[in-house]
Protein backbone atom coordinates (compact mmCIF):
# COMPACT_ATOMS: atom_id res chain seq x y z
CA UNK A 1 0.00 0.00 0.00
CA UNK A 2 2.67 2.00 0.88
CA UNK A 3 4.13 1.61 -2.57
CA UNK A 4 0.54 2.62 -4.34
CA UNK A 5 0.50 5.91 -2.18
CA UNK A 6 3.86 6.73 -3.54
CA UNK A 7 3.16 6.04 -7.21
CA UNK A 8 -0.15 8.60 -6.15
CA UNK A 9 2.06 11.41 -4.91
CA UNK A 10 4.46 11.04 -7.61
CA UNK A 11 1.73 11.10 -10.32
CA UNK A 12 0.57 14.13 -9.08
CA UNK A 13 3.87 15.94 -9.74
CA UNK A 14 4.75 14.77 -12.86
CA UNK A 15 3.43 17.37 -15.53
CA UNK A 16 2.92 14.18 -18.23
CA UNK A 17 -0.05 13.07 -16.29
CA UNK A 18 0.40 9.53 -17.61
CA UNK A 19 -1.21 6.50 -16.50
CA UNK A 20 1.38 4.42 -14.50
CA UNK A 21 1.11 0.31 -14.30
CA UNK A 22 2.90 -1.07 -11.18
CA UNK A 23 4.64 -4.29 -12.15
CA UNK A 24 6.06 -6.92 -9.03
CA UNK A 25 9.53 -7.84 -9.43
CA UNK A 26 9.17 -11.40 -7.99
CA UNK A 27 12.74 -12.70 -8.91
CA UNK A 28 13.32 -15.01 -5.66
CA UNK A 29 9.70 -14.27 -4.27
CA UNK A 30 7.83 -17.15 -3.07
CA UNK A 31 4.06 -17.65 -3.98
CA UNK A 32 2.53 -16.59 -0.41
CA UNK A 33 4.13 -13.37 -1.56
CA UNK A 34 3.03 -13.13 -4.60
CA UNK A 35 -0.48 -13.94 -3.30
CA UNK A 36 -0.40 -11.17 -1.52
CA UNK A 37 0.52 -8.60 -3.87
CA UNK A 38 -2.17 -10.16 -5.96
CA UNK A 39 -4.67 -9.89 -3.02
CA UNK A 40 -3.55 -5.94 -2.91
CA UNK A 41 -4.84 -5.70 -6.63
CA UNK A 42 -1.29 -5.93 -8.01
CA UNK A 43 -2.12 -7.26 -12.28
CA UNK A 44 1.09 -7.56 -13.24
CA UNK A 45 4.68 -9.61 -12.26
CA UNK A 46 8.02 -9.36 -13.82
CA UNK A 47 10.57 -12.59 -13.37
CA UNK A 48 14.30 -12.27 -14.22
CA UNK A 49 15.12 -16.17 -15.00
CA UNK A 50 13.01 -18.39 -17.09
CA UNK A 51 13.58 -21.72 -15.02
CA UNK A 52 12.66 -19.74 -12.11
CA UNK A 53 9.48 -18.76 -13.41
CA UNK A 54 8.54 -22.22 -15.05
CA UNK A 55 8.36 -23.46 -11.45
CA UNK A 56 6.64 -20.78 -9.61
CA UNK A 57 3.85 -20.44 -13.07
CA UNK A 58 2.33 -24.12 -11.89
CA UNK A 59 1.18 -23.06 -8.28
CA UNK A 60 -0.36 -20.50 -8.15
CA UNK A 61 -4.16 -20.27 -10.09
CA UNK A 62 -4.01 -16.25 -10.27
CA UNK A 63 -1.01 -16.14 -12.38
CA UNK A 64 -3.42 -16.65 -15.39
CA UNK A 65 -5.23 -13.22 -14.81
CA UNK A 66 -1.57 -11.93 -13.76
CA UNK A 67 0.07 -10.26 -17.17
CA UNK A 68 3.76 -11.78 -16.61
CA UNK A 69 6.51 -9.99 -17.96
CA UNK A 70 9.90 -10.89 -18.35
CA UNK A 71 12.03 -8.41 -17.60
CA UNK A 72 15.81 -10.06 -17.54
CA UNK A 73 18.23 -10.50 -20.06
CA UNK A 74 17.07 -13.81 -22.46
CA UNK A 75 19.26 -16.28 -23.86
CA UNK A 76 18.15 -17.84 -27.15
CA UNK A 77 18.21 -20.91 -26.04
CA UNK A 78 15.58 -20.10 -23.69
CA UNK A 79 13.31 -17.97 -25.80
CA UNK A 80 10.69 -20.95 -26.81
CA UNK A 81 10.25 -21.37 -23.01
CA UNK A 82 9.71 -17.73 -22.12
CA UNK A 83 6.78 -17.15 -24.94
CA UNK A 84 5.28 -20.78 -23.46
CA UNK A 85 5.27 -18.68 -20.08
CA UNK A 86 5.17 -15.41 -20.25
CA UNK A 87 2.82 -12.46 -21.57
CA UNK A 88 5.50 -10.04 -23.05
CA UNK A 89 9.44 -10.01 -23.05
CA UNK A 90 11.02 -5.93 -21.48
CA UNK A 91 13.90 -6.66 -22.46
CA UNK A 92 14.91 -7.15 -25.88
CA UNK A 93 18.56 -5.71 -26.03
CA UNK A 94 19.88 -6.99 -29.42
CA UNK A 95 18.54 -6.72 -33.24
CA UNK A 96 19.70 -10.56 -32.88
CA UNK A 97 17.14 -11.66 -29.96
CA UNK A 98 14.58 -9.62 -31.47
CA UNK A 99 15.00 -11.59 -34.48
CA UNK A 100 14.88 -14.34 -33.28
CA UNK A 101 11.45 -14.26 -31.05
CA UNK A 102 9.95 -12.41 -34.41
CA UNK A 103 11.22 -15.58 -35.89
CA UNK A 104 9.83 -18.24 -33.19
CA UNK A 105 6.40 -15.91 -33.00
CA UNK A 106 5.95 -16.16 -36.51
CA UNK A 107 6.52 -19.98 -36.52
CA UNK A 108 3.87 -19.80 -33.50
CA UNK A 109 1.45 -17.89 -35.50
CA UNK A 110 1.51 -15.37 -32.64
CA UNK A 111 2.51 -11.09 -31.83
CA UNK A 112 4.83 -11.11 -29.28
CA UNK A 113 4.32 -8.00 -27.09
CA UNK A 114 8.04 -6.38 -26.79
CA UNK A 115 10.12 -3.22 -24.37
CA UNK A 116 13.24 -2.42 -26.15
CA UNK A 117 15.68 -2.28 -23.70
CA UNK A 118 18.38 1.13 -23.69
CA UNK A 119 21.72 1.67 -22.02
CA UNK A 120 20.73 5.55 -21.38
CA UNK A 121 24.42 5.33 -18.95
CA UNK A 122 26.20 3.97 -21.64
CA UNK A 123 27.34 1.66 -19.03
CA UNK A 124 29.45 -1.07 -20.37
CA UNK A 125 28.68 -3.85 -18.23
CA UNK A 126 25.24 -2.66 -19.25
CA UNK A 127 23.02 -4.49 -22.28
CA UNK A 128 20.99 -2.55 -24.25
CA UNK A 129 21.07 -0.62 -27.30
CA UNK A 130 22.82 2.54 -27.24
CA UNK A 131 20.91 6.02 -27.02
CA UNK A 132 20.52 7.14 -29.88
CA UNK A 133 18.98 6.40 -33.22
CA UNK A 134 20.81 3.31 -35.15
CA UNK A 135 20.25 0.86 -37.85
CA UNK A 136 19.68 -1.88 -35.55
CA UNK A 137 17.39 0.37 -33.53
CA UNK A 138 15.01 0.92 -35.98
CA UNK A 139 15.19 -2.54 -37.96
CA UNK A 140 13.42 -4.25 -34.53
CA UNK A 141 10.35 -2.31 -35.69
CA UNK A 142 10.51 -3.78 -38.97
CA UNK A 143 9.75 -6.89 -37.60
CA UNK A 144 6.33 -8.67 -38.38
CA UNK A 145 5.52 -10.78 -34.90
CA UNK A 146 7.05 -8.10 -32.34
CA UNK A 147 4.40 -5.72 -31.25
CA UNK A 148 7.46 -3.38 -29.80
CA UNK A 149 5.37 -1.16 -27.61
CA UNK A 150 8.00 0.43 -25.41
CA UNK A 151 11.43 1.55 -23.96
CA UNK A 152 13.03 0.23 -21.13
CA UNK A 153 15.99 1.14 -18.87
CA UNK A 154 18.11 0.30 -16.13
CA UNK A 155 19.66 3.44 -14.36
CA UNK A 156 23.10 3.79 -13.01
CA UNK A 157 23.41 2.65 -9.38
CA UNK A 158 24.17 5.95 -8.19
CA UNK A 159 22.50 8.82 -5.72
CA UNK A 160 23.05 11.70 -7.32
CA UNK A 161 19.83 12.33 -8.77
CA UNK A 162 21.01 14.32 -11.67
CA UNK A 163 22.18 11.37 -13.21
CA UNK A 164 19.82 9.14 -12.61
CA UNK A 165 17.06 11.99 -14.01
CA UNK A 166 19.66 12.43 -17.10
CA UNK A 167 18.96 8.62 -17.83
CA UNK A 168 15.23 8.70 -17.35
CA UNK A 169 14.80 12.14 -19.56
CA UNK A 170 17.27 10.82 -22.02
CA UNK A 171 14.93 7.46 -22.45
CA UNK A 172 11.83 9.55 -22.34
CA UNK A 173 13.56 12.06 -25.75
CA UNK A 174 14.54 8.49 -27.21
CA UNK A 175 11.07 7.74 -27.51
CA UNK A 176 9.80 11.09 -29.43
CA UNK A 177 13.01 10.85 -31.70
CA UNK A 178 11.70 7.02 -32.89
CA UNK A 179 7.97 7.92 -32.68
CA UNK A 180 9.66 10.61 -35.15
CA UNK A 181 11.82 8.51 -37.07
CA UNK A 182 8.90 6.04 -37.91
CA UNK A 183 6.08 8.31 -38.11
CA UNK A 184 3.89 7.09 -36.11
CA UNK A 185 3.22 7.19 -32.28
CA UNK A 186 4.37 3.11 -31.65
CA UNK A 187 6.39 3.96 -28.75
CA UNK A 188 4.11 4.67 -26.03
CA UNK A 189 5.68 2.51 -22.42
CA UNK A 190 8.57 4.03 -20.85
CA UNK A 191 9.99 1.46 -18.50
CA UNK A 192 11.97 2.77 -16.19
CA UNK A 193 12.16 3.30 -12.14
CA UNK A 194 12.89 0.50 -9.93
CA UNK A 195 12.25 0.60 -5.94
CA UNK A 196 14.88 3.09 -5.52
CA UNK A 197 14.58 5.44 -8.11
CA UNK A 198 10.58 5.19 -9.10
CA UNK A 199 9.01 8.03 -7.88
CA UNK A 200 11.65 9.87 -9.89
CA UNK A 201 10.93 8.03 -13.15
CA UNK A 202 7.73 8.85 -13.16
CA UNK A 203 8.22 12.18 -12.12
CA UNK A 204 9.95 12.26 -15.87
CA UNK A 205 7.30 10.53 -17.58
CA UNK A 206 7.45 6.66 -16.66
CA UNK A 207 4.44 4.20 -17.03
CA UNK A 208 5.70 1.37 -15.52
CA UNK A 209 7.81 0.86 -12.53
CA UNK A 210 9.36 -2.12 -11.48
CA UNK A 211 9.65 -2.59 -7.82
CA UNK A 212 10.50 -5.79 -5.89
CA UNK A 213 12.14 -4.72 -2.36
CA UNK A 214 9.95 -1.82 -1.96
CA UNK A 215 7.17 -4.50 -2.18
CA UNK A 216 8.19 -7.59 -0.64
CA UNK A 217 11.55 -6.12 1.62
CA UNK A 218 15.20 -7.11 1.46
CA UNK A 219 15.52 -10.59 -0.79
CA UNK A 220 16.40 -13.34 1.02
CA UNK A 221 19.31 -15.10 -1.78
């Protein structure tokens, strides 16, 4: 609850006035506390490890009206399993992966719901595509079974808020420059904000947040 009051507060001072969709990081969550969030009216859970989530998805009965998102970096080896199990994939960080699922989806006869993911720190022990506008960049949207709906990003672990506002704004211009580049408004999600640093991505225009500890407390590993 505590959580859902900030998202409120920070709403109300962000001049986008965007609707904001609170997603559960559950990576090493168990199902009692998943229940609960579900309970609390949480709709939608974001898992880091495919293996992890193939064992958890059997338990529980509410993960079917739970939209499940994976949100970690995906090995093709593991992409048939993640579109068997989950509901959209946040982080596509490579024209290669996202051929690949347009590839599998199209074999499936299915859209695959997509984030692309962007290294707004330029980090380099960060995935992602870079920035800016490239020819990979804009080749994902050429792709026939990816239903790329959004940007997301991983700030720098850092508390000088200047920096981590840089990365959110610089994701947020990212998204005008493509909606731009492809003339038409396709990019509408900004991911970005985790249970640090949430109330200040939506404060620059986020519209979902991904927040585990500030949810379930310190993980237990």
């Amino acid at each position: 609850k505590k959580t859902l009051e900030k998202i409120d507060i920070a709403k109300e001072k962000s001049s986008f006035k965007q609707k904001v969709e609170l997603i559960a990081a559950t990576k090493t969550r168990d199902i009692s506390q998943i229940e609960k969030c579900y309970a609390l009216g949480v709709t939608s859970i974001g898992e880091n490890r495919v293996q992890e989530a193939e064992k958890k998805f059997v338990d529980f009965i509410g993960f079917k009206s739970l939209k499940k998102r994976f949100i970690g970096h995906l090995q093709s080896n593991k992409i048939n399993k993640c579109l068997d199990l989950f509901d959209t994939v946040d982080s596509i960080d490579t024209l290669k992966l996202a051929n690949k699922i347009n590839n599998i989806s199209s074999k499936r006869s299915q859209k695959t719901e997509c984030l692309i993911e962007i290294n707004t720190s330029n980090e380099v022990q960060k995935k992602g595509f870079p920035p800016h506008i490239s020819k990979d960049l804009i080749s994902c949207f050429s792709f026939k079974n990816l239903e790329i709906v959004g940007l997301m990003t991983i700030v720098p672990y850092t508390s000088d808020e200047k920096k981590i506002k840089k990365s959110f704004s610089t994701l947020r211009d990212l998204k005008d420059i493509i909606n731009q580049e492809l003339g038409v408004n396709i990019i509408k999600e900004l991911s970005m904000g985790m249970t640090n640093d949430f109330e200040l991505g939506i404060e620059e225009g986020s519209t979902m947040v991904r927040v585990g500890t500030g949810l379930f407390g310190a993980r237990n590993y």
